[in-house]
C-alpha atoms as a PDB file:
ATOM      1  CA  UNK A   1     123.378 134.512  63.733  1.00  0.00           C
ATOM      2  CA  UNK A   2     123.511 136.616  66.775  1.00  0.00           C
ATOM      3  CA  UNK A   3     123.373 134.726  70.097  1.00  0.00           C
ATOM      4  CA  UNK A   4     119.830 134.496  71.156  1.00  0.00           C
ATOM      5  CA  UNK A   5     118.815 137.765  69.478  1.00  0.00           C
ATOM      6  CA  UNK A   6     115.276 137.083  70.644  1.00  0.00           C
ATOM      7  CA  UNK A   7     115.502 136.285  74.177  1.00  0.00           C
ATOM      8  CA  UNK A   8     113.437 138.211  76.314  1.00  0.00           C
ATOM      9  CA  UNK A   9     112.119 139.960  73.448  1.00  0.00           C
ATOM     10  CA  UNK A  10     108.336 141.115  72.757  1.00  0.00           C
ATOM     11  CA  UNK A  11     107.776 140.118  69.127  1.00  0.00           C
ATOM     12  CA  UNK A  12     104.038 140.548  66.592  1.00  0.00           C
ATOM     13  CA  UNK A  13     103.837 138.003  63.531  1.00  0.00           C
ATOM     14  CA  UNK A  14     101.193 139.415  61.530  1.00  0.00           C
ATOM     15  CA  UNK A  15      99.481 136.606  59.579  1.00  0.00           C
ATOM     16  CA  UNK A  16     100.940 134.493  61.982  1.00  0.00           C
ATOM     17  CA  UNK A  17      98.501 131.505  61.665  1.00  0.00           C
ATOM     18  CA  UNK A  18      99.632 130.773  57.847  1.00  0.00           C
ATOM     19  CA  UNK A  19     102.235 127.934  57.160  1.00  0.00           C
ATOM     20  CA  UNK A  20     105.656 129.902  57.493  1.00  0.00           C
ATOM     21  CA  UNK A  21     103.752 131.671  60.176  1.00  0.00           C
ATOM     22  CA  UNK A  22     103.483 128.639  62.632  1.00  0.00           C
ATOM     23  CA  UNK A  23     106.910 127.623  61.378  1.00  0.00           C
ATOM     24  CA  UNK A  24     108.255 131.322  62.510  1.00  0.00           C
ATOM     25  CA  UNK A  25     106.928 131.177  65.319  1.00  0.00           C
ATOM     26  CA  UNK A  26     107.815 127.827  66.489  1.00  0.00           C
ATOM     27  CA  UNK A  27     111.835 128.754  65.146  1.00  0.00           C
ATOM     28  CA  UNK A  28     111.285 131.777  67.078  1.00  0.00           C
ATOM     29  CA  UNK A  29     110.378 130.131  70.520  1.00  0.00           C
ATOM     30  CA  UNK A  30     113.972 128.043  70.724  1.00  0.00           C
ATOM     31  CA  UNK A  31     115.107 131.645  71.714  1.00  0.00           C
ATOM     32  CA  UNK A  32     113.406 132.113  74.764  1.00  0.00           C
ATOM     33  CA  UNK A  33     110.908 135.444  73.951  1.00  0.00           C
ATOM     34  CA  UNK A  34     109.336 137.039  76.042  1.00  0.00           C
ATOM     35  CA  UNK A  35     105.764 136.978  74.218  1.00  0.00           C
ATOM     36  CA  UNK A  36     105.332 136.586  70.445  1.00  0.00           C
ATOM     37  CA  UNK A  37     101.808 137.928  69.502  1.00  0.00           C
ATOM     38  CA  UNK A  38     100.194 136.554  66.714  1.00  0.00           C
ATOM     39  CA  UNK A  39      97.927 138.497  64.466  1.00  0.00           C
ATOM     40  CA  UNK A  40      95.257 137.199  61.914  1.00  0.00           C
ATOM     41  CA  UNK A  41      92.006 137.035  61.000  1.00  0.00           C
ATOM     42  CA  UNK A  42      91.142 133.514  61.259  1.00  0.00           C
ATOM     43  CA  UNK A  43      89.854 132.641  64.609  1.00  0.00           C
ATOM     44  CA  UNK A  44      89.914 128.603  63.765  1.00  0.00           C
ATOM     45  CA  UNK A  45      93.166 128.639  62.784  1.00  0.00           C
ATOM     46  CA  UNK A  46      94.063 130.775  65.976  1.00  0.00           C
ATOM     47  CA  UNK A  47      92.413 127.852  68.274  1.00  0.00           C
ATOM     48  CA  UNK A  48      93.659 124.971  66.585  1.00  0.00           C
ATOM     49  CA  UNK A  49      97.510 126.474  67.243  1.00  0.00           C
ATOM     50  CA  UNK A  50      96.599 127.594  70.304  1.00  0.00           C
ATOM     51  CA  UNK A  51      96.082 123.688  70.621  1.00  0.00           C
ATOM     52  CA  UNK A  52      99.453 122.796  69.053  1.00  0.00           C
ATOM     53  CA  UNK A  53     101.125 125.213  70.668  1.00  0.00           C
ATOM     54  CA  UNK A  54     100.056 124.306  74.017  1.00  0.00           C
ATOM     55  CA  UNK A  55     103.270 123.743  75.772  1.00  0.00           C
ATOM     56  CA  UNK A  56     104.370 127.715  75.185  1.00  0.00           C
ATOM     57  CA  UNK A  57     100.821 128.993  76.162  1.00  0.00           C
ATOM     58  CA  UNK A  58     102.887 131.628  78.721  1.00  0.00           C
ATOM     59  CA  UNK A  59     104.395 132.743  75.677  1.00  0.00           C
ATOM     60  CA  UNK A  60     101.735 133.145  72.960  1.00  0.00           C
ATOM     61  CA  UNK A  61      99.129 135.931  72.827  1.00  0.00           C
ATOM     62  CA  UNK A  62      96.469 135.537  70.294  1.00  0.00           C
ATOM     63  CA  UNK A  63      95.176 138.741  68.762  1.00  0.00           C
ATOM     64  CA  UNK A  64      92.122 138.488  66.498  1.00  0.00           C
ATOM     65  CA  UNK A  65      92.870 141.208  64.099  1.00  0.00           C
ATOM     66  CA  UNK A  66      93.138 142.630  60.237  1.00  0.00           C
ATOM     67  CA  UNK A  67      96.064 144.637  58.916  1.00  0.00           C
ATOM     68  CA  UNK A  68      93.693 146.786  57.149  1.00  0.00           C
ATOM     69  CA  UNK A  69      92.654 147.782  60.704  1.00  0.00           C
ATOM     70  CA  UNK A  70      95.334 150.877  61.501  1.00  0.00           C
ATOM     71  CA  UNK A  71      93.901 150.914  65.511  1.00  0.00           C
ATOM     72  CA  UNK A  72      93.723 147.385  65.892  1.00  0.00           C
ATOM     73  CA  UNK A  73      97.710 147.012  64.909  1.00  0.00           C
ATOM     74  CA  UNK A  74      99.008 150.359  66.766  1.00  0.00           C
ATOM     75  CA  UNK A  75      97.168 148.351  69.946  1.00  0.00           C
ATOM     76  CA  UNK A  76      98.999 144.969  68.561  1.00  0.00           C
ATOM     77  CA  UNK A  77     102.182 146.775  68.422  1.00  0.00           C
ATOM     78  CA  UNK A  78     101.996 148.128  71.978  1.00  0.00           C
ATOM     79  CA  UNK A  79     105.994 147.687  73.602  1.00  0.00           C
ATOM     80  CA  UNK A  80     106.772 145.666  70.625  1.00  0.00           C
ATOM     81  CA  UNK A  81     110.669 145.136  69.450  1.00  0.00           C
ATOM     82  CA  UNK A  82     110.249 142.819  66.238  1.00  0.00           C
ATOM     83  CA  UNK A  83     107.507 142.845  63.973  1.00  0.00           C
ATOM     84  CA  UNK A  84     107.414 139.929  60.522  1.00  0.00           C
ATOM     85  CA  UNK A  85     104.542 141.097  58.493  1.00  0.00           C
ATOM     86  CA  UNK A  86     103.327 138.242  56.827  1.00  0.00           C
ATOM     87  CA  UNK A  87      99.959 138.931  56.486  1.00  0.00           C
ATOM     88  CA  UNK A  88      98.554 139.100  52.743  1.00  0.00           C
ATOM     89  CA  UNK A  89      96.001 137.951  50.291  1.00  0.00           C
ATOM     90  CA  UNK A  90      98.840 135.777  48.120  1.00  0.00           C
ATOM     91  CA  UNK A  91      96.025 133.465  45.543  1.00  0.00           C
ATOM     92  CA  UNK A  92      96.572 134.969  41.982  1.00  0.00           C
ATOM     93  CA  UNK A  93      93.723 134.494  41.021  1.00  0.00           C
ATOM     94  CA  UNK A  94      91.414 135.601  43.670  1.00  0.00           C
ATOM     95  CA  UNK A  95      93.621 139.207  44.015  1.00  0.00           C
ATOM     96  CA  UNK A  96      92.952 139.300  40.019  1.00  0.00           C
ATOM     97  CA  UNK A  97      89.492 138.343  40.591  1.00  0.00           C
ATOM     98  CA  UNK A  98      89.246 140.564  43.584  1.00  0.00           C
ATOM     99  CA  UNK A  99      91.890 143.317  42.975  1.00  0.00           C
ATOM    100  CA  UNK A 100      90.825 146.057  45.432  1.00  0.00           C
ATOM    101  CA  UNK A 101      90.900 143.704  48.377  1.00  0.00           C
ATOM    102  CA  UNK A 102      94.536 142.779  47.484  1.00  0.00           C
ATOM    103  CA  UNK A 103      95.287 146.477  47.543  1.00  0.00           C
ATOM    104  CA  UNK A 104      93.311 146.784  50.580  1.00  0.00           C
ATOM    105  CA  UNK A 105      95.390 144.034  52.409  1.00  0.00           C
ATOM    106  CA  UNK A 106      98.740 143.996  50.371  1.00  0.00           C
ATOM    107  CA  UNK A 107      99.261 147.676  50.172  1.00  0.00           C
ATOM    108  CA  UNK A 108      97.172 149.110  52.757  1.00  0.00           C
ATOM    109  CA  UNK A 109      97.761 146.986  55.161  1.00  0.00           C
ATOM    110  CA  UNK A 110     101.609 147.417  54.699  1.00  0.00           C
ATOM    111  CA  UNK A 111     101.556 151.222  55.232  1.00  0.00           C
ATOM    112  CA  UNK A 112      99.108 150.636  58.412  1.00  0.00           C
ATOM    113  CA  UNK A 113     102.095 148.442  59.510  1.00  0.00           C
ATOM    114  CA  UNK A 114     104.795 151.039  58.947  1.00  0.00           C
ATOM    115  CA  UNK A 115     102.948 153.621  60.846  1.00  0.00           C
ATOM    116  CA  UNK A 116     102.164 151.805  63.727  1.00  0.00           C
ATOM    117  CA  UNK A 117     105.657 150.326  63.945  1.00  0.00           C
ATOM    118  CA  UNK A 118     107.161 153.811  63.833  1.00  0.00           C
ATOM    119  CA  UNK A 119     104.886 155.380  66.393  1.00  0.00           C
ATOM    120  CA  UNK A 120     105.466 152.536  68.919  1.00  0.00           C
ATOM    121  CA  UNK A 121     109.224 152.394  68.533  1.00  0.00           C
ATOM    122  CA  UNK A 122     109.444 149.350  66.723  1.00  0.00           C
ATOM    123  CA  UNK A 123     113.337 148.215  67.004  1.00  0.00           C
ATOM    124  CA  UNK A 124     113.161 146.118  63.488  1.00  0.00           C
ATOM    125  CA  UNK A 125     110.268 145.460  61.131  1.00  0.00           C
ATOM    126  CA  UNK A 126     110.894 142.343  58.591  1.00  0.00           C
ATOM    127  CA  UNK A 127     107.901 142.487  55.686  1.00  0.00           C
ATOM    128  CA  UNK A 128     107.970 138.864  53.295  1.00  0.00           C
ATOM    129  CA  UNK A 129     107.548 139.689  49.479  1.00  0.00           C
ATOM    130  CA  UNK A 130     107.721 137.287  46.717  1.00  0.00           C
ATOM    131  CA  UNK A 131     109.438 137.272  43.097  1.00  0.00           C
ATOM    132  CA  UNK A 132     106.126 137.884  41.519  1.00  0.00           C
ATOM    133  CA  UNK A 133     106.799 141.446  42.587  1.00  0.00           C
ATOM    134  CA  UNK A 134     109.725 141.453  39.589  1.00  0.00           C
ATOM    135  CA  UNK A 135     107.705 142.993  36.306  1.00  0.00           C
ATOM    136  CA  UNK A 136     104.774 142.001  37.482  1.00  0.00           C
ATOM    137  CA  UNK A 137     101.885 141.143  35.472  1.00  0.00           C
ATOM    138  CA  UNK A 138      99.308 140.365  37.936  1.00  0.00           C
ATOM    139  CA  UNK A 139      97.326 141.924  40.697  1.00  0.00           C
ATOM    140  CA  UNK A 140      99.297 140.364  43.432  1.00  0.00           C
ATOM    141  CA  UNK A 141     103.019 141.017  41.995  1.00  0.00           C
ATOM    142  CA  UNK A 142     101.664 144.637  41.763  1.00  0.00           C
ATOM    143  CA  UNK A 143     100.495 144.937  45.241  1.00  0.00           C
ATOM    144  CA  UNK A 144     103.718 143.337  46.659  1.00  0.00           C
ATOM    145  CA  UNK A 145     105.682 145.646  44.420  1.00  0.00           C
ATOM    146  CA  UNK A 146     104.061 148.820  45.839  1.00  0.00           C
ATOM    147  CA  UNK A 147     104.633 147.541  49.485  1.00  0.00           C
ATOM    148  CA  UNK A 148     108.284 146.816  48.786  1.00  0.00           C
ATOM    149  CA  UNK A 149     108.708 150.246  47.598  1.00  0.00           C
ATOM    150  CA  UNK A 150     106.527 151.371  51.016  1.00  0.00           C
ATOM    151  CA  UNK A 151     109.082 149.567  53.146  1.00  0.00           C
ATOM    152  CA  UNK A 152     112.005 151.284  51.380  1.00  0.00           C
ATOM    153  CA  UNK A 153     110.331 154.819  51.638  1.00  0.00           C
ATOM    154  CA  UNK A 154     109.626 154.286  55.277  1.00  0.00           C
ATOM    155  CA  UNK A 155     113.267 153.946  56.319  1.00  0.00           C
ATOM    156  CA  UNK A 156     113.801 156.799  54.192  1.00  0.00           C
ATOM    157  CA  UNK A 157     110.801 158.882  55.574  1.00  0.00           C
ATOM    158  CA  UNK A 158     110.886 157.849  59.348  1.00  0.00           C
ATOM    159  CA  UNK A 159     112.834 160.741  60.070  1.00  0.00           C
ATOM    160  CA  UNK A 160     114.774 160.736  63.807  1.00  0.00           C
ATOM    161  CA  UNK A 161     112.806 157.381  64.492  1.00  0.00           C
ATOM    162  CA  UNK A 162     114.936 154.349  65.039  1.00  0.00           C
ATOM    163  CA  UNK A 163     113.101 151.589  63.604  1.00  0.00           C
ATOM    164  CA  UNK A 164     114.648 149.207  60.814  1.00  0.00           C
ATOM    165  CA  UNK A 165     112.714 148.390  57.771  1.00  0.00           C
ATOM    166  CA  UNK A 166     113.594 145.661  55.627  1.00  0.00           C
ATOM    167  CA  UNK A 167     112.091 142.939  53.217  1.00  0.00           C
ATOM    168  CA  UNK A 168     112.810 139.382  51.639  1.00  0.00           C
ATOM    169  CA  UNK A 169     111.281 137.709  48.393  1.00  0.00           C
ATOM    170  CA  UNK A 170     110.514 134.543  48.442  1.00  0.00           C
ATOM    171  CA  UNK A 171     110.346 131.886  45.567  1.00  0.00           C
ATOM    172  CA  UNK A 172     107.424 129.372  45.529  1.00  0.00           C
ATOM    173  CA  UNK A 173     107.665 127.767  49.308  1.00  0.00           C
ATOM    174  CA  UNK A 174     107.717 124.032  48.880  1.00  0.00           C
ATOM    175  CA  UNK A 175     104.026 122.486  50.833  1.00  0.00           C
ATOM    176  CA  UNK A 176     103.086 125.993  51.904  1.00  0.00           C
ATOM    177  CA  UNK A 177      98.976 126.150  52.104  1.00  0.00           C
ATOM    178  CA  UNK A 178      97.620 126.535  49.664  1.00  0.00           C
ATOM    179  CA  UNK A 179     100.395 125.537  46.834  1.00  0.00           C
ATOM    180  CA  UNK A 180     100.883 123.161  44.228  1.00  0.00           C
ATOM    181  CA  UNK A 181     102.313 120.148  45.906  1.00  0.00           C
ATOM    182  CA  UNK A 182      99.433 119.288  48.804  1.00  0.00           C
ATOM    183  CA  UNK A 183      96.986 120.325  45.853  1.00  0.00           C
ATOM    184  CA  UNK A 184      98.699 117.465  43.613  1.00  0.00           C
ATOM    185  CA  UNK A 185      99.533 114.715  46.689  1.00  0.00           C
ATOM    186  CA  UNK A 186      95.472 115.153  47.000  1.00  0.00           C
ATOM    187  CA  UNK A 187      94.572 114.678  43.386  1.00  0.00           C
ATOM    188  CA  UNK A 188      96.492 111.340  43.225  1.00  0.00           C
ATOM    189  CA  UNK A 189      95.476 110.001  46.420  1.00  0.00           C
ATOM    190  CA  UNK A 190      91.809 111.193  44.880  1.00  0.00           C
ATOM    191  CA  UNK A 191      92.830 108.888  41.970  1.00  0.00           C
ATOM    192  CA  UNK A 192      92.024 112.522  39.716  1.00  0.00           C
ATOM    193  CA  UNK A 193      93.673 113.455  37.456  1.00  0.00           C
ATOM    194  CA  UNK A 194      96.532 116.171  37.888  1.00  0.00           C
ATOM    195  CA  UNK A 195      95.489 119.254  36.769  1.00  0.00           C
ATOM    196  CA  UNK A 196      98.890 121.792  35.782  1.00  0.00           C
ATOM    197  CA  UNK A 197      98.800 125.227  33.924  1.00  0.00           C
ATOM    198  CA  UNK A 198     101.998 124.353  31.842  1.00  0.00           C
ATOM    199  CA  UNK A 199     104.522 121.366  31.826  1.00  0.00           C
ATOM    200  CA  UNK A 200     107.201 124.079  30.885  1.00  0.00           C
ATOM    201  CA  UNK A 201     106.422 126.960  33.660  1.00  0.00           C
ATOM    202  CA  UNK A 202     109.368 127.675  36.029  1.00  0.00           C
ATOM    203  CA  UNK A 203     109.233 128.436  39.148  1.00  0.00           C
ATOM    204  CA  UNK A 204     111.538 129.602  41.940  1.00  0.00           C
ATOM    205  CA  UNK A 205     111.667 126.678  44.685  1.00  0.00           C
ATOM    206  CA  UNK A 206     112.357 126.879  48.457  1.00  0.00           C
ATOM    207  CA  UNK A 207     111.763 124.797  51.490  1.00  0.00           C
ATOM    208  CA  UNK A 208     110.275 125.980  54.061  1.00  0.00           C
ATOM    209  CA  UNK A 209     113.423 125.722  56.090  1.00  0.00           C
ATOM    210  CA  UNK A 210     115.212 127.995  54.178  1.00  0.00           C
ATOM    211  CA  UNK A 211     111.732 130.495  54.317  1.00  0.00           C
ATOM    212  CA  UNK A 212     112.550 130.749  57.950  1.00  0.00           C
ATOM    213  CA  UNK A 213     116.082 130.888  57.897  1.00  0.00           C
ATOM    214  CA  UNK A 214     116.000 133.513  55.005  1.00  0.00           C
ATOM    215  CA  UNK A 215     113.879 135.812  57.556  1.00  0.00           C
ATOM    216  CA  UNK A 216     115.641 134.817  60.483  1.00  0.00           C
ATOM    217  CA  UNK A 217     119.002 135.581  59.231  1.00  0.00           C
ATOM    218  CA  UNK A 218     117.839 139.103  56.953  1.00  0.00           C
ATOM    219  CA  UNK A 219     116.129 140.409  60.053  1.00  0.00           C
ATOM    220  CA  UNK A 220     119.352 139.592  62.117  1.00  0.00           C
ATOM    221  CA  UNK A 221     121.694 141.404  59.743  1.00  0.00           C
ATOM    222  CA  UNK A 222     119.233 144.164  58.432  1.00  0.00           C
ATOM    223  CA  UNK A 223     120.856 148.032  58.263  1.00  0.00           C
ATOM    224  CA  UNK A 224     117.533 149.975  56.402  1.00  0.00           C
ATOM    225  CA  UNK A 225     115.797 149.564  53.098  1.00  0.00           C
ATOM    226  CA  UNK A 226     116.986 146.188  51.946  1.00  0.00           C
ATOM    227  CA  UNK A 227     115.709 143.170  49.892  1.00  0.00           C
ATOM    228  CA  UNK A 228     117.278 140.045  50.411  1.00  0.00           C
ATOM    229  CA  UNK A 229     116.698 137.070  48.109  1.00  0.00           C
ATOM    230  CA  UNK A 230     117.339 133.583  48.337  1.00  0.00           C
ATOM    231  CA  UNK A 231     119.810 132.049  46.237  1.00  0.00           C
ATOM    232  CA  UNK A 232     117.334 129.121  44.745  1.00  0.00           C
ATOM    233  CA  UNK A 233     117.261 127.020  41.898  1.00  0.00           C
ATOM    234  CA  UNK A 234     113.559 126.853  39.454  1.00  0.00           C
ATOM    235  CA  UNK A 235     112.386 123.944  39.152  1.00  0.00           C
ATOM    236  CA  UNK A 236     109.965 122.573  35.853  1.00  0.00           C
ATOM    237  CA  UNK A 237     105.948 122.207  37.026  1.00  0.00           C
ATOM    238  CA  UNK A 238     105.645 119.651  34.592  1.00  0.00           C
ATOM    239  CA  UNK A 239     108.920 117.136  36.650  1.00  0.00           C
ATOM    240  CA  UNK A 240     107.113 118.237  39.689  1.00  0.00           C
ATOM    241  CA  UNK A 241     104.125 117.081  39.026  1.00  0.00           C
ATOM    242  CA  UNK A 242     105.444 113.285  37.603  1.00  0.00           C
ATOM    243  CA  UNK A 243     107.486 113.460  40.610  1.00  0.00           C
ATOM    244  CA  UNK A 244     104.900 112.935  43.008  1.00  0.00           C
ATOM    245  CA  UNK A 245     102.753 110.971  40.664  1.00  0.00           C
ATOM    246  CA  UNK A 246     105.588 108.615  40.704  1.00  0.00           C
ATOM    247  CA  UNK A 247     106.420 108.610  44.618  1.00  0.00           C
ATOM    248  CA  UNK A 248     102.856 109.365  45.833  1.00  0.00           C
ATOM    249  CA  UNK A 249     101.417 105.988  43.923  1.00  0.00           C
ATOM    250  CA  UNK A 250     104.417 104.037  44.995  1.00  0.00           C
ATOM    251  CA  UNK A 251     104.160 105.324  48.687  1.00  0.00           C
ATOM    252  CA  UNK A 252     100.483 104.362  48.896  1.00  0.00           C
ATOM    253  CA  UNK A 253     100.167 101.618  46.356  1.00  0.00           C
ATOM    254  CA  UNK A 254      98.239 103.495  43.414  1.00  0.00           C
ATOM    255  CA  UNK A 255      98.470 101.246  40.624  1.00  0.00           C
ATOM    256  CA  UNK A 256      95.982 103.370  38.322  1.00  0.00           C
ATOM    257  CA  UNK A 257      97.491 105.826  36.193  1.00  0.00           C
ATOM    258  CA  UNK A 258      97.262 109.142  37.440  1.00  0.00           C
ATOM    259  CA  UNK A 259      96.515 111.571  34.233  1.00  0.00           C
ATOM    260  CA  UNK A 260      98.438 115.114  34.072  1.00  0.00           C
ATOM    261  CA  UNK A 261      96.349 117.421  32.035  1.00  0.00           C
ATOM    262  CA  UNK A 262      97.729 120.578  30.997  1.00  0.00           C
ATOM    263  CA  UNK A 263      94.817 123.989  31.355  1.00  0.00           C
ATOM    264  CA  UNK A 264      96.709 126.787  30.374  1.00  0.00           C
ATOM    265  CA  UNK A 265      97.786 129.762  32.153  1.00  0.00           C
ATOM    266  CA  UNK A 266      95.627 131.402  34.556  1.00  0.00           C
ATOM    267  CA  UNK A 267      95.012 135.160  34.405  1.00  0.00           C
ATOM    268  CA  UNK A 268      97.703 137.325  35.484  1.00  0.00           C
ATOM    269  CA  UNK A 269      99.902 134.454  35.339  1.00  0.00           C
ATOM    270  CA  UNK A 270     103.616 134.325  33.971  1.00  0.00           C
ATOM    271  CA  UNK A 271     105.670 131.249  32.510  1.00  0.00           C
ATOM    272  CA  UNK A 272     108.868 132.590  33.721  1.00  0.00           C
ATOM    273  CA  UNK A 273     109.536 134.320  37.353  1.00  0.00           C
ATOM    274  CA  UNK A 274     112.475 136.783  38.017  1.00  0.00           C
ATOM    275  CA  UNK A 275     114.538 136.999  41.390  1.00  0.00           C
ATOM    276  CA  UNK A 276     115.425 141.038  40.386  1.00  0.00           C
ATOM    277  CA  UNK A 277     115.156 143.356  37.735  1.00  0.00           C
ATOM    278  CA  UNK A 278     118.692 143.682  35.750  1.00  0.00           C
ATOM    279  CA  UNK A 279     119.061 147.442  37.496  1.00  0.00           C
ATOM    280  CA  UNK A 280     118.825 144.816  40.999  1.00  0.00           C
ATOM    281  CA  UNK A 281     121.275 142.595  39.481  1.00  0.00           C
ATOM    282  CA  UNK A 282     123.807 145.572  38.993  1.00  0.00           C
ATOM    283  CA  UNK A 283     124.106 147.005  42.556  1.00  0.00           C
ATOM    284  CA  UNK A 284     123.119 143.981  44.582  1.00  0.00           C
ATOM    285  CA  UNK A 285     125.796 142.353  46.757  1.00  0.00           C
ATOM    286  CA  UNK A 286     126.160 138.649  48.278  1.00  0.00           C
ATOM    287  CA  UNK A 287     126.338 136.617  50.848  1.00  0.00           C
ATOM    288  CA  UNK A 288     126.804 132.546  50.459  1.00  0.00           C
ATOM    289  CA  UNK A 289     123.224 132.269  50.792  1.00  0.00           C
ATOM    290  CA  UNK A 290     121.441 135.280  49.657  1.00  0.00           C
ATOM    291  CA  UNK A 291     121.198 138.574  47.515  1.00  0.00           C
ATOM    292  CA  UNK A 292     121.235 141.621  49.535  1.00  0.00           C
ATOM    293  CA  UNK A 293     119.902 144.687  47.073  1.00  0.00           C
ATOM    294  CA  UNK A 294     120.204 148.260  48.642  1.00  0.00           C
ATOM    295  CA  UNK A 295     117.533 150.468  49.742  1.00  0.00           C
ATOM    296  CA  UNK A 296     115.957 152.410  46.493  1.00  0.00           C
ATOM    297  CA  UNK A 297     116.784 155.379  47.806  1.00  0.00           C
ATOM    298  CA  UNK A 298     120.695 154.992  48.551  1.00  0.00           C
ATOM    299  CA  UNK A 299     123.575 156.206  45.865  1.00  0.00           C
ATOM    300  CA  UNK A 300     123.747 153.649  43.377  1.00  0.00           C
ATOM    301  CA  UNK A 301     127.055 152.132  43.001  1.00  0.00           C
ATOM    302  CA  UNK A 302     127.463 149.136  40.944  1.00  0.00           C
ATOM    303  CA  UNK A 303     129.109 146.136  43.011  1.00  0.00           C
ATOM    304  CA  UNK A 304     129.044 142.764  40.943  1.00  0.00           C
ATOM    305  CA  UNK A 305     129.432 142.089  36.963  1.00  0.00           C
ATOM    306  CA  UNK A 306     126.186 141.627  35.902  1.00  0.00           C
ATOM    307  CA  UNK A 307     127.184 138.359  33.595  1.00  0.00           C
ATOM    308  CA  UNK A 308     128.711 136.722  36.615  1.00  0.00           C
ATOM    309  CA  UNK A 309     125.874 137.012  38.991  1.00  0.00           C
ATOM    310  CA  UNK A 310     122.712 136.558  35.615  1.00  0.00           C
ATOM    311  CA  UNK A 311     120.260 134.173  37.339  1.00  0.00           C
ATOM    312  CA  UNK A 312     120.131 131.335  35.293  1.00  0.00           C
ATOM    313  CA  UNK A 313     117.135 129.524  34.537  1.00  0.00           C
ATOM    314  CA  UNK A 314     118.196 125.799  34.667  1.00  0.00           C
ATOM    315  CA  UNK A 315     115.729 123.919  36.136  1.00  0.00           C
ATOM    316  CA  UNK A 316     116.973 121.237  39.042  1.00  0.00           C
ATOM    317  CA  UNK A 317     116.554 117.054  37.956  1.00  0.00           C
ATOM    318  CA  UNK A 318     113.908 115.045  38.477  1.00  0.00           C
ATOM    319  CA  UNK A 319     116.364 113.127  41.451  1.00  0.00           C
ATOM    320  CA  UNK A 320     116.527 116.447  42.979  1.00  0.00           C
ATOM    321  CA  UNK A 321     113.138 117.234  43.719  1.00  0.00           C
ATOM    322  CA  UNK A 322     112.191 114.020  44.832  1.00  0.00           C
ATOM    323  CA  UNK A 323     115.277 114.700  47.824  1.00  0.00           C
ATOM    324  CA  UNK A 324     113.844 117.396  48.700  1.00  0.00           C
ATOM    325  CA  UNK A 325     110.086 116.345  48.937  1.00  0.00           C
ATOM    326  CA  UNK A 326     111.821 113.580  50.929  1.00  0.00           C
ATOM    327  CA  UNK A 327     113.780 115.883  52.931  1.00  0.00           C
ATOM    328  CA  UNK A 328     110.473 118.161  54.075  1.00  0.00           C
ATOM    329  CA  UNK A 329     108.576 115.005  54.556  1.00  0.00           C
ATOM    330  CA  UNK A 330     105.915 116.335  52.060  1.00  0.00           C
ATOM    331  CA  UNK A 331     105.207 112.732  50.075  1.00  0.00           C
END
């Protein structure tokens, strides 16, 4: 990565309360900003890392703020170099439950973002997608679809404006709020039983170190109109889950059996995620780490063989996941 590409620089996290959010922010103050705004709507959360934070108070600015608010982000964005637009409704259910608010925030929000970006001369704008975005079958893979496709029709609308848009998907991020893992360390130490959609699901897995480094490093080598995606393995819901049962009881001396009941997909969900579509898979290139795929709107030239680079969908072992819950200090 470039040498201290953030020093000195002014920098606005939208949803910057949320857990890669904090995490961001904190990766991003080992680089000596000049101010890092963060936006949300959640004034608790904004005091109680306000708290955490304390230490780089001369640094943070709190903004109380919605990205469906256009004026409230062109004021946000005032002098601003970097923007990471995190902000979203992300709950399946509740944007299938509640699908015009996810447009509201997902889509609308997005293009507010773009605008105000552009019209305060925004050096770089990062925006965090997912791989339910890939076919999608649900209200929230729609909605982060559509704003993909915003963020790649901005850099080819913005016209003589300078700024960089760009975008990585993310996999399933590993003790995020609001995920599967806390939700499961909770039920055992509850002494309830486990409740999963289907042993058999796969998902896409990352830490959240390599959340931040994904963004970190894309925004760092961003030219216009990418996606990058993670190399990451799937891993089985149904190990997961008699993973932690395992470790969980052991680290806290559970000696009732913990029950893992199976419900049944919830609506708009899928069995199977996708990292790209097999058009994606054609003309992406890549890096060690990552897939970079081209802006929509650039010639399309195909770059890899499409057999080589198939994602495969071998989950990782049981052994595996338990390093890694180890490793994030999430049992």
């Amino acid at each position: 990565m470039e040498q201290r590409m953030y020093h000195n620089k002014k920098i606005l996290v939208t949803g910057g309360t949320g857990t890669i959010g904090i995490s961001l922010i904190k990766k991003l103050l080992e680089e000596d900003p000049q101010v890092i705004r963060i936006f949300s709507r959640d004034e608790y959360k904004q005091y109680e890392m306000s708290i955490a934070l304390q230490e780089h108070a001369s640094k943070l600015r709190f903004l109380i703020g919605d990205v469906r608010d256009q004026q409230r982000l062109m004021r946000a964005m005032e002098d601003i170099d970097y923007v990471f637009h995190l902000a979203a409704m992300k709950h399946v259910p509740f944007c299938e439950y509640n699908p015009f608010e996810a447009v509201q925030t997902n889509v609308i929000g997005t293009q507010n973002v773009i605008q105000a970006a552009v019209a305060n001369g925004v050096q770089k704008v990062l925006f965090t997608s997912t791989d339910k975005a890939i076919s999608p079958t649900n209200t929230y893979g729609a909605t982060k679809l559509t704003a993909e496709r915003l963020i790649s029709a901005a850099e080819y609308q913005k016209g003589p404006k300078s700024t960089v848009f760009s975008a990585v998907r993310f996999g399933n991020v590993m003790g995020s709020r609001g995920s599967v893992i806390p939700l499961f360390k909770q039920q055992i130490l509850d002494k309830q039983k486990i409740t999963i959609t289907d042993p058999d699901m796969l998902r896409y897995m990352m830490t959240p170190t390599q959340a931040i480094e994904l963004i970190m490093k894309a925004n760092e080598i961003a030219q216009g109109g990418e996606v990058f995606v993670l190399k990451m393995p799937t891993i089985r819901i149904g190990d997961l889950a008699e993973v932690l049962v395992e470790a969980v009881s052991e680290k806290y001396n559970i000696t009732e059996k913990v029950e893992i009941q199976s419900i049944g997909l919830r609506p708009g969900e899928k069995r199977f995620e996708e990292l790209m579509t097999m058009d994606e898979q054609l003309i992406a290139t890549e890096t060690d780490e990552m897939f970079i795929i081209p802006s929509a709107f650039q010639e399309k030239k195909v770059t890899i063989n499409k057999e080589l680079f198939e994602l495969e969908m071998n989950p990782i072992d049981k052994k595996v996941i338990l390093e890694w819950l180890n490793s994030e200090k999430l049992l």
